[in-house]
C-alpha atoms as a PDB file:
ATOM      1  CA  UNK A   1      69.198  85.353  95.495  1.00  0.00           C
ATOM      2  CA  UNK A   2      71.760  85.821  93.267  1.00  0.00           C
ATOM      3  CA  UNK A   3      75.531  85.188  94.696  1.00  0.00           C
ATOM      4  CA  UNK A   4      78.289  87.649  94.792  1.00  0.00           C
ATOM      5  CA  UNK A   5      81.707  87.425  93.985  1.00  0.00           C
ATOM      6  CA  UNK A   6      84.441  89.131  96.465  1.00  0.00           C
ATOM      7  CA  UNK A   7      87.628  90.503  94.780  1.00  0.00           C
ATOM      8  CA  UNK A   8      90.224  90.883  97.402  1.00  0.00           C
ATOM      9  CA  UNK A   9      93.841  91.901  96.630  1.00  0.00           C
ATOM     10  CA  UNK A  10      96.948  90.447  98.296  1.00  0.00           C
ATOM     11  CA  UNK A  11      99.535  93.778  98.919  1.00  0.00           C
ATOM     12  CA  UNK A  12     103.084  93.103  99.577  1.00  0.00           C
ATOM     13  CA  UNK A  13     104.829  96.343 101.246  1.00  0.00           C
ATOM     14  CA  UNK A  14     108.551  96.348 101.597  1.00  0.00           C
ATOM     15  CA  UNK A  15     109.957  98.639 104.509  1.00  0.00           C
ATOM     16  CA  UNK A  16     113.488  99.956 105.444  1.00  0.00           C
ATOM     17  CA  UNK A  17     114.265 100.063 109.544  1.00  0.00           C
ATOM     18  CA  UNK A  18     115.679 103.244 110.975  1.00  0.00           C
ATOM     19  CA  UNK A  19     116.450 102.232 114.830  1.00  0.00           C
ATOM     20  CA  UNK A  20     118.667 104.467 117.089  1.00  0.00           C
ATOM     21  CA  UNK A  21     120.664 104.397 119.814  1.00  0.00           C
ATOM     22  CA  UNK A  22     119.257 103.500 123.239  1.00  0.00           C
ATOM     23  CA  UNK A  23     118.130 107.500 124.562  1.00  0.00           C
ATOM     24  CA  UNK A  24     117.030 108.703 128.074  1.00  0.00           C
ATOM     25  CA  UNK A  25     113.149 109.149 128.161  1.00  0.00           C
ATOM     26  CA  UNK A  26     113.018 112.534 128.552  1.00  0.00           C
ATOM     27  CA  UNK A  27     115.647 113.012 125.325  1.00  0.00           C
ATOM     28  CA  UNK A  28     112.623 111.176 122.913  1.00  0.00           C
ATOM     29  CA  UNK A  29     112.419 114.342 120.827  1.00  0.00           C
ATOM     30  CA  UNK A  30     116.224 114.570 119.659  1.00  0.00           C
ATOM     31  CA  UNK A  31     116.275 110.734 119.289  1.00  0.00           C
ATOM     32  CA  UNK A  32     113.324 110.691 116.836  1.00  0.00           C
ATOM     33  CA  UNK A  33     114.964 113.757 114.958  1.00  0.00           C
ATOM     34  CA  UNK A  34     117.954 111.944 114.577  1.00  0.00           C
ATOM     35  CA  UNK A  35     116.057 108.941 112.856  1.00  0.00           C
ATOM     36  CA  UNK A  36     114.657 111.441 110.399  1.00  0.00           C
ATOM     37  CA  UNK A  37     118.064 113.079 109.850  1.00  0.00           C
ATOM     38  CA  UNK A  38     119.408 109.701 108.836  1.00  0.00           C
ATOM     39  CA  UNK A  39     116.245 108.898 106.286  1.00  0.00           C
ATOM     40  CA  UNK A  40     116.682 112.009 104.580  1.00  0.00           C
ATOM     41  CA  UNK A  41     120.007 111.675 104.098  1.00  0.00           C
ATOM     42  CA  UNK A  42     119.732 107.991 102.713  1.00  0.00           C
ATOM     43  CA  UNK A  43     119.478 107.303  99.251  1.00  0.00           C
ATOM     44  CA  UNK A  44     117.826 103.610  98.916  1.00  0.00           C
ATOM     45  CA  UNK A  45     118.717 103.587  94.952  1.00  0.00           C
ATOM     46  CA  UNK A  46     121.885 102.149  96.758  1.00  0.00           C
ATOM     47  CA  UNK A  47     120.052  99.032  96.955  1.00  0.00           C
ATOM     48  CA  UNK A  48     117.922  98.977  94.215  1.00  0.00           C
ATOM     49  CA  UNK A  49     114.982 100.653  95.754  1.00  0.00           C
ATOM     50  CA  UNK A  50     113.168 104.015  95.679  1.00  0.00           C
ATOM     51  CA  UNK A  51     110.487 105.694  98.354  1.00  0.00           C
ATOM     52  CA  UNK A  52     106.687 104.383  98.439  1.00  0.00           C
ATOM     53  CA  UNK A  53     104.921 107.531  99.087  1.00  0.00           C
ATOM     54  CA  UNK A  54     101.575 105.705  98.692  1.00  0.00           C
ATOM     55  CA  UNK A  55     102.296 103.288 101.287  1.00  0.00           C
ATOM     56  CA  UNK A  56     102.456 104.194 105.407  1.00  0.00           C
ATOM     57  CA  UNK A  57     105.173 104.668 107.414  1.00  0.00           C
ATOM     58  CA  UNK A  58     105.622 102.630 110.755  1.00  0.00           C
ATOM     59  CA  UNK A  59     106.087 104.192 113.696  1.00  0.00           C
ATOM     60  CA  UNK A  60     106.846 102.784 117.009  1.00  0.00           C
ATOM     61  CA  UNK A  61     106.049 103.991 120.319  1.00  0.00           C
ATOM     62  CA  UNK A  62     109.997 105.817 121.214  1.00  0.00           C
ATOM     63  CA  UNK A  63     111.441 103.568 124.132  1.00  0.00           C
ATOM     64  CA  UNK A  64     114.436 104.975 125.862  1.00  0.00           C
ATOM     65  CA  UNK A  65     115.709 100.895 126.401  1.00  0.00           C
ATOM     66  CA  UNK A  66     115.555  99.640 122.338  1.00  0.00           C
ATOM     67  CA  UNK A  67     116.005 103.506 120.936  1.00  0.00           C
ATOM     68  CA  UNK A  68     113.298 104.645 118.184  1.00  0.00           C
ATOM     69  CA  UNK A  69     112.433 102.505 115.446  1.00  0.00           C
ATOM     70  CA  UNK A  70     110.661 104.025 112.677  1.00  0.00           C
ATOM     71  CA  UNK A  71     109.915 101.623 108.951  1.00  0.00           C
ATOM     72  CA  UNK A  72     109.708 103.505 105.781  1.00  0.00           C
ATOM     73  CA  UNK A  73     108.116 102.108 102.618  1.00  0.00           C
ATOM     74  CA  UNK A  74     110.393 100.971  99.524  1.00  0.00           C
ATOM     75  CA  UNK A  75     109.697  99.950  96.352  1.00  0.00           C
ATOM     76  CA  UNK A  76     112.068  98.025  93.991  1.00  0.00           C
ATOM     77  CA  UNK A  77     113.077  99.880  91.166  1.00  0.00           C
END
């Protein structure tokens, strides 16, 4: 039996937070809209970063109470 070796990679993701403003339940629609209005019109060069399109965004569940959250992958330029 011969033994094999496992190769396993250690990936560090950095991600911007978009969070909103607190939003009635039934208003979840325009809240997430405005989350993506903001993202497109941020430039994260500002900080010394660019978009990760190969990485996934994060998403959470929209919550009138704590507003929408939504994390979007950088990478350092």
């Amino acid at each position: 039996m011969r033994a094999s070796k496992q190769v396993s990679a250690y990936y560090r993701m950095i991600y911007l937070l978009f969070r909103g403003e607190p939003f009635a339940e039934e208003d979840y629609e325009a809240a997430i809209t405005e989350i993506w209005d903001a993202e497109k019109k941020y430039n994260p060069e500002f900080i010394g970063f660019k978009w990760d399109d190969k990485n996934p965004r994060v998403q959470l569940e929209p919550r009138g109470e704590r507003g929408y959250i939504e994390l979007v992958p950088v990478k350092k330029i």
